[in-house]
Protein backbone atom coordinates (compact mmCIF):
# COMPACT_ATOMS: atom_id res chain seq x y z
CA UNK A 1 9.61 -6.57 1.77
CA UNK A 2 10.03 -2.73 0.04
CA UNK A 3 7.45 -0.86 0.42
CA UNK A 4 6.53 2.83 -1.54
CA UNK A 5 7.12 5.79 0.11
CA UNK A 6 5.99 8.11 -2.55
CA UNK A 7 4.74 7.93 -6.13
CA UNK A 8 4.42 10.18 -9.14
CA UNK A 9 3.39 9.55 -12.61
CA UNK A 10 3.32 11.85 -15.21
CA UNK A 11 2.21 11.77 -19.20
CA UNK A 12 4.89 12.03 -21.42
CA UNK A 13 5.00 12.96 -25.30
CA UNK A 14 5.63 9.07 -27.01
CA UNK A 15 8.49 10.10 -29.13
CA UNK A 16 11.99 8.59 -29.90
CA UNK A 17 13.44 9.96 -26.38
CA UNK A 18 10.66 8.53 -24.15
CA UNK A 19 8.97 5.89 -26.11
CA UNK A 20 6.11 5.78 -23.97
CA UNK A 21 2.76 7.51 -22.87
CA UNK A 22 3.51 7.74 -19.31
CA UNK A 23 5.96 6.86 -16.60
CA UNK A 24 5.35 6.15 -12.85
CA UNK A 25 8.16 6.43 -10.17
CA UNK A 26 8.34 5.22 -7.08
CA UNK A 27 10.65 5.76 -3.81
CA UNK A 28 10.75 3.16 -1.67
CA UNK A 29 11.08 2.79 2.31
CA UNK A 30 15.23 0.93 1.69
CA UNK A 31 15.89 4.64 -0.13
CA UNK A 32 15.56 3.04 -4.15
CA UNK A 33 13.93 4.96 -6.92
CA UNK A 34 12.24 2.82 -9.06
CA UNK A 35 10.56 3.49 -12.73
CA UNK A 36 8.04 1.57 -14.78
CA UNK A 37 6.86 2.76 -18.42
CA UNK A 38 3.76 1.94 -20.44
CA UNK A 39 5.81 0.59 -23.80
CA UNK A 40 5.63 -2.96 -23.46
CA UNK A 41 2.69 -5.56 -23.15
CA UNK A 42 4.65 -6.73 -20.10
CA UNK A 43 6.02 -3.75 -18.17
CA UNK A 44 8.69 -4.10 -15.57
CA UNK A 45 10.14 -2.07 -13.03
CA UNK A 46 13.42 -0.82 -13.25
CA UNK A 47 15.60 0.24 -10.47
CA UNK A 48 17.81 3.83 -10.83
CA UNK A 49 21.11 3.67 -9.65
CA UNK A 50 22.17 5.00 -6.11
CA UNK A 51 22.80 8.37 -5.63
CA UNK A 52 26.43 9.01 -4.59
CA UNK A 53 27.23 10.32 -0.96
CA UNK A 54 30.35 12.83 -1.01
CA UNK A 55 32.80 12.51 2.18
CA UNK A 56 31.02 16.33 3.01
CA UNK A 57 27.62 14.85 3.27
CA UNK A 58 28.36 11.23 5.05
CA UNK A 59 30.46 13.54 7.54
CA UNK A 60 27.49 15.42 8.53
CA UNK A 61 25.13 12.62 9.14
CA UNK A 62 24.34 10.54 12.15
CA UNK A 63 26.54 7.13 12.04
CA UNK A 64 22.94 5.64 12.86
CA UNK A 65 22.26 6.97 8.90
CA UNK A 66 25.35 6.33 7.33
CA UNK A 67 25.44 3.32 4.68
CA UNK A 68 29.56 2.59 4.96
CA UNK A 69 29.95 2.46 8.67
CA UNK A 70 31.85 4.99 11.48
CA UNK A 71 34.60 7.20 10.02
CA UNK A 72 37.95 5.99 10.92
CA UNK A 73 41.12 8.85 11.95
């Protein structure tokens, strides 16, 4: 089961960009970002998309941390 992390909500202006009073994000113990607004009687969390790892980075981390496996070469 994911668990949070860390959480942050924040007030927000309700205006054509946010359409909402306030937002809540959460990161989660599998590394997702998730968000949840107040504009709907039902609200639902939505996920953010992963961020993407450049070779530079992935070459620099443990393979124990790395999401694609050992490098090959």
């Amino acid at each position: 089961m994911r668990k949070i992390l860390q959480i942050a909500a924040m007030g927000v202006e309700n205006n054509h960009g946010t359409q909402c009073n306030a937002i809540v994000l959460a990161l989660c113990d599998d590394g997702t970002l998730w968000e949840i607004r107040d504009n709907t009687s039902q609200p639902a969390w939505c996920q953010y998309p992963q961020i993407p790892q450049d070779e530079t980075l992935r070459d620099r981390l443990p393979e124990t941390e790395r999401t694609d496996g050992p490098t090959t070469g």
